[in-house]
Protein backbone atom coordinates (compact mmCIF):
# COMPACT_ATOMS: atom_id res chain seq x y z
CA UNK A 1 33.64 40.57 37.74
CA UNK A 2 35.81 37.99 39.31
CA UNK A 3 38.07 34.97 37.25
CA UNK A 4 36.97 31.82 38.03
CA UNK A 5 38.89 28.77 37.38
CA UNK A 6 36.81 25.56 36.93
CA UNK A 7 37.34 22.22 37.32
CA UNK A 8 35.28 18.98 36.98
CA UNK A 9 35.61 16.16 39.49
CA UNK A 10 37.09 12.47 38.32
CA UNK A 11 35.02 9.31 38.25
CA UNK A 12 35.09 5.94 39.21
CA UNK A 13 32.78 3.78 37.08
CA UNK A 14 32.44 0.26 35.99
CA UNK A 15 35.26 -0.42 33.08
CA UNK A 16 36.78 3.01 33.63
CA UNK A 17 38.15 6.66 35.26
CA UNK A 18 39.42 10.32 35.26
CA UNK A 19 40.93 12.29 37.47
CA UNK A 20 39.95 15.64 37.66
CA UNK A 21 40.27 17.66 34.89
CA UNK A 22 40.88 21.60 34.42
CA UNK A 23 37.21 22.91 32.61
CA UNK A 24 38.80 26.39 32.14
CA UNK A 25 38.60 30.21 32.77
CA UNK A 26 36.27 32.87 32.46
CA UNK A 27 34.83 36.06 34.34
CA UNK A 28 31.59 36.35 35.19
CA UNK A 29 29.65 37.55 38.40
CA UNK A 30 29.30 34.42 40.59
CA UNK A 31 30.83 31.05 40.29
CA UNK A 32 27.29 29.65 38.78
CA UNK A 33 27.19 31.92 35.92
CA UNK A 34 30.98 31.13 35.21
CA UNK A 35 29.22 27.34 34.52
CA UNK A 36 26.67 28.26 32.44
CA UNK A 37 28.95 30.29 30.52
CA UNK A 38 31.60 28.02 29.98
CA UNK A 39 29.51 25.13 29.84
CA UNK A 40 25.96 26.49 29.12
CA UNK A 41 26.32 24.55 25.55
CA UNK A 42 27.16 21.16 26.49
CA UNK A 43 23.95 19.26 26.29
CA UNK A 44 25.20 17.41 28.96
CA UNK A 45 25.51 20.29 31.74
CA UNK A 46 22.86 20.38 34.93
CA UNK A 47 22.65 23.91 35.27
CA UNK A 48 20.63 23.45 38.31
CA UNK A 49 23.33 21.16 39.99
CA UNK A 50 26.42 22.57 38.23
CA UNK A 51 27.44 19.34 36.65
CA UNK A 52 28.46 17.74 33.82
CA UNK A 53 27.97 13.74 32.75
CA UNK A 54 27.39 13.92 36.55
CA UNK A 55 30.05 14.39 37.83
CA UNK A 56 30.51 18.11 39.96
CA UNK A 57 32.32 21.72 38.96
CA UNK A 58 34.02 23.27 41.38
CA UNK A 59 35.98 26.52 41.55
CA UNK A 60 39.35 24.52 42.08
CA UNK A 61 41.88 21.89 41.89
CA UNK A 62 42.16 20.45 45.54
CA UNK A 63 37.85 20.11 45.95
CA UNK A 64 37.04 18.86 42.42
CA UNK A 65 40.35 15.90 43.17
CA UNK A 66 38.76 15.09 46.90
CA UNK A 67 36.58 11.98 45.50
CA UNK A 68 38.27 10.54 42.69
CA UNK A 69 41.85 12.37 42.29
């Protein structure tokens, strides 16, 4: 099993923002199943696009700050 960090990319919507933001860390077998099990209960996670309110996961820092810091 391999440690996966996870992060979730910022947003730029009318009236407000985030910048990326650390999701956390788990092991699992592939970076998709490190989603599901860190976020597999959050009614708003896309399992089949890995994301969350929309907005992507990514397996660190410097891709999931790319769009929106």
């Amino acid at each position: 099993m391999t440690k996966y960090n996870i992060w979730m990319e910022g947003y730029r919507i009318t009236g407000g923002s985030a910048p990326a933001t650390f999701v956390g860390e788990i092991e699992a077998d592939s970076f998709s199943e490190a989603c599901v099990k860190l976020c597999g209960n959050d009614p708003n996670f896309n399992k089949d696009n890995l994301t969350v309110w929309g907005c992507g996961l990514f397996d660190n820092e410097k891709r999931a700050r790319r769009l929106f810091g």
